[in-house]
C-alpha atoms as a PDB file:
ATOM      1  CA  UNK A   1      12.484-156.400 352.845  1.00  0.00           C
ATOM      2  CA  UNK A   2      14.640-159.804 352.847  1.00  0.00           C
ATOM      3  CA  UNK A   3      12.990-162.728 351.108  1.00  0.00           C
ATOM      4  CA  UNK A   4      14.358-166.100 351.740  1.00  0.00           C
ATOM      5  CA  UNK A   5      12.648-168.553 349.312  1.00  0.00           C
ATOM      6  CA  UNK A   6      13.819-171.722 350.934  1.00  0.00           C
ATOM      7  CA  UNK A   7      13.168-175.487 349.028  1.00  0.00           C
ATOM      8  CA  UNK A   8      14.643-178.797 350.111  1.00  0.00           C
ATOM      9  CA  UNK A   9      17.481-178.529 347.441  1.00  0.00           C
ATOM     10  CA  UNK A  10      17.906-174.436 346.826  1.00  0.00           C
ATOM     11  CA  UNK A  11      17.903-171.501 349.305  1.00  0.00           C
ATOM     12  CA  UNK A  12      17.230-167.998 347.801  1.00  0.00           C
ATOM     13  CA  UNK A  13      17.906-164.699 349.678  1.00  0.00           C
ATOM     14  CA  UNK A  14      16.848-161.363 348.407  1.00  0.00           C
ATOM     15  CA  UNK A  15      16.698-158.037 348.910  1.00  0.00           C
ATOM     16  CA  UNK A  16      17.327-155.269 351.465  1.00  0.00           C
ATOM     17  CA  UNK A  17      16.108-154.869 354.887  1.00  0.00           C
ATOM     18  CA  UNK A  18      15.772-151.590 354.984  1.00  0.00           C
ATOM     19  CA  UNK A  19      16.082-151.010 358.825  1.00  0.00           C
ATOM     20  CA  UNK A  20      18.579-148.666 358.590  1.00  0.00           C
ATOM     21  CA  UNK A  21      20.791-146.585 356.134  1.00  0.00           C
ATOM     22  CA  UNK A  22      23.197-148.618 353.573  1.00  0.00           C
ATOM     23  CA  UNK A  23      26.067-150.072 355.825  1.00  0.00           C
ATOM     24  CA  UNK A  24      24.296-149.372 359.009  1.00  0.00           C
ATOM     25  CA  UNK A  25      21.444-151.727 358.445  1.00  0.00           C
ATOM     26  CA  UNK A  26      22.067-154.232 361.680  1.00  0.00           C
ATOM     27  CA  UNK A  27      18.929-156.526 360.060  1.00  0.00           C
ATOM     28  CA  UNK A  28      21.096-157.220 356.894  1.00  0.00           C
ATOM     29  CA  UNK A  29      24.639-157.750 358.426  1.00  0.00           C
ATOM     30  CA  UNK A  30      22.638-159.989 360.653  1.00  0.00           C
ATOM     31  CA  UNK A  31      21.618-162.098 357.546  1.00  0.00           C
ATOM     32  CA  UNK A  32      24.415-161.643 356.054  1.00  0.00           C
ATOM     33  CA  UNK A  33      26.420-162.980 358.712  1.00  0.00           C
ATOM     34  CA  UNK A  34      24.394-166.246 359.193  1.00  0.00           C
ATOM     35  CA  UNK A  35      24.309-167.108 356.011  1.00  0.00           C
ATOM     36  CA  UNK A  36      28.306-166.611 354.987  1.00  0.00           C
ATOM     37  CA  UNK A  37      29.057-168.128 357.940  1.00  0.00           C
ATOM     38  CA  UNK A  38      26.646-171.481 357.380  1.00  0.00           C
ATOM     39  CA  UNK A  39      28.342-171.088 353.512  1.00  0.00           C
ATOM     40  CA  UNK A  40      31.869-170.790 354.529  1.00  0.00           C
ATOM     41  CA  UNK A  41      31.258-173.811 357.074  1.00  0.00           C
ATOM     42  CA  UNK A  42      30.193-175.829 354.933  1.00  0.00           C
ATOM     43  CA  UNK A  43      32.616-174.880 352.279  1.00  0.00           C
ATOM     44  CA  UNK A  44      35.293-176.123 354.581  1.00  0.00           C
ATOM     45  CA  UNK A  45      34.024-179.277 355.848  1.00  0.00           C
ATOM     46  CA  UNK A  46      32.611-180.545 352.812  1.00  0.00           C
ATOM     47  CA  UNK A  47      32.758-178.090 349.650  1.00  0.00           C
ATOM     48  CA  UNK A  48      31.285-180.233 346.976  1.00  0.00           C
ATOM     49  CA  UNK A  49      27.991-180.491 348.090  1.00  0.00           C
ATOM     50  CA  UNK A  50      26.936-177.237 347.744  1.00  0.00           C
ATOM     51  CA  UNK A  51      27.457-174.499 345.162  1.00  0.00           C
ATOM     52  CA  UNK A  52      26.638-170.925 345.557  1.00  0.00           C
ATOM     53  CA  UNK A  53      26.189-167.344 343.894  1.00  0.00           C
ATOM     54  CA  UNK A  54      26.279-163.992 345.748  1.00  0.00           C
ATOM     55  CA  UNK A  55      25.607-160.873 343.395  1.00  0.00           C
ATOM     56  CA  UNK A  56      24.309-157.496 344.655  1.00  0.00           C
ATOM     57  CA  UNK A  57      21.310-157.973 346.990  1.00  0.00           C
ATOM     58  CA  UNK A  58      21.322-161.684 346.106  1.00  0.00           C
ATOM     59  CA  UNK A  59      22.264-165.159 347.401  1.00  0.00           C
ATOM     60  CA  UNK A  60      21.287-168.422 346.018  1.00  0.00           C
ATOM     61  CA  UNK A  61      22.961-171.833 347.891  1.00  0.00           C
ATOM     62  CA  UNK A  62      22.265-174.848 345.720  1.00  0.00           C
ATOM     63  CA  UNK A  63      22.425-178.386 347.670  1.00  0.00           C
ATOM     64  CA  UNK A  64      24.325-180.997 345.481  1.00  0.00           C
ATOM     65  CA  UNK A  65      24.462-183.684 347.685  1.00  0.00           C
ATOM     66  CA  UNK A  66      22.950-184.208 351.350  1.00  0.00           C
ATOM     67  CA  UNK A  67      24.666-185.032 354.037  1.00  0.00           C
ATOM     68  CA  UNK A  68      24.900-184.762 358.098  1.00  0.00           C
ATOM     69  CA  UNK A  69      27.000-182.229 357.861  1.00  0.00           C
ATOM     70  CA  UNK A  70      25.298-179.930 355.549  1.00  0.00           C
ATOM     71  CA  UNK A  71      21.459-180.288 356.365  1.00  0.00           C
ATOM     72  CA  UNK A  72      22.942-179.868 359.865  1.00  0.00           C
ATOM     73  CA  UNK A  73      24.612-176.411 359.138  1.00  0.00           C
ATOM     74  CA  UNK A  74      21.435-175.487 356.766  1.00  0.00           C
ATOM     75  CA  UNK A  75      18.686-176.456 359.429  1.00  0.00           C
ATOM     76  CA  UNK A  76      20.963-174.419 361.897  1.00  0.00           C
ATOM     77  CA  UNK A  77      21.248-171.352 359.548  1.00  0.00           C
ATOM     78  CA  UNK A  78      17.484-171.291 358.854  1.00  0.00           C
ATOM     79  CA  UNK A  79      16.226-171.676 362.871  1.00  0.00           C
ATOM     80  CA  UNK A  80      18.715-168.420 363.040  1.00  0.00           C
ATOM     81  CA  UNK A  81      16.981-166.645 360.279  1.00  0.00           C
ATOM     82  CA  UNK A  82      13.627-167.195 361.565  1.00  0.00           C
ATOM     83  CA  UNK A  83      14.675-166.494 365.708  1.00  0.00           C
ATOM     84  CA  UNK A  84      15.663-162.829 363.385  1.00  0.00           C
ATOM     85  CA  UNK A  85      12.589-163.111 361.458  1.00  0.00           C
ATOM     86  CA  UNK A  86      10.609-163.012 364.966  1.00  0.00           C
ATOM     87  CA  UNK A  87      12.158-159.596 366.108  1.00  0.00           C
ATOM     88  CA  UNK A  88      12.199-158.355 362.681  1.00  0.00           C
ATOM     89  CA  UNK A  89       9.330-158.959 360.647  1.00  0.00           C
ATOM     90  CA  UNK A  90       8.546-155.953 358.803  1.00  0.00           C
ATOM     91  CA  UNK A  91      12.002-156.520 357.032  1.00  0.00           C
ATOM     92  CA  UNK A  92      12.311-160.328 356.922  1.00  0.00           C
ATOM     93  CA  UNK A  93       9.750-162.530 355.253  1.00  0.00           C
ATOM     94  CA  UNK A  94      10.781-166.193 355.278  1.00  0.00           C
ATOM     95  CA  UNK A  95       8.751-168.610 352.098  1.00  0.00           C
ATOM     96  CA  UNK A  96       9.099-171.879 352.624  1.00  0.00           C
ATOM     97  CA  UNK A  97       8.117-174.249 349.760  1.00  0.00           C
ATOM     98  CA  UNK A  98       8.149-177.823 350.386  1.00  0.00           C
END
């Protein structure tokens, strides 16, 4: 399953959906997708005011700095990742900690 710990200032995603076989899984490029896109976007509007670490089966996005821009792109990434969350739950699980 994915987990996506998400807090005002750090977004954690982790794990494997396990819908399908390694490289076939649709649930994790889906994920995946979203989130390098919101990551790259962000990157090239405004790259300072976030950092970020991808390892194996692991993404954390740190928020430096808040802005239009980037709680625009995050709140957009995380209404995608929940609309995925809806037609996927047994491999998505979405924490929210406020």
């Amino acid at each position: 399953m994915i987990k996506i710990n998400i807090r005002k200032d750090y977004i954690k995603i982790s794990g494997h959906a396990m819908f399908d076989d390694y490289g076939k899984d649709i649930v994790c490029a889906a994920v995946s997708s979203i989130v390098i896109t919101t990551v790259n976007g962000i990157l090239n509007v405004e790259g300072d005011l976030i950092a970020y670490n991808q390892n194996d089966g692991l993404l954390e996005i740190k928020i430096l700095k808040h802005s239009k821009v980037v709680d625009g792109l995050i709140l957009n990434m995380i209404n995608l990742l929940k609309d995925l969350q809806k037609q996927y739950e047994k491999n998505i699980q979405i924490i929210e900690e406020v």
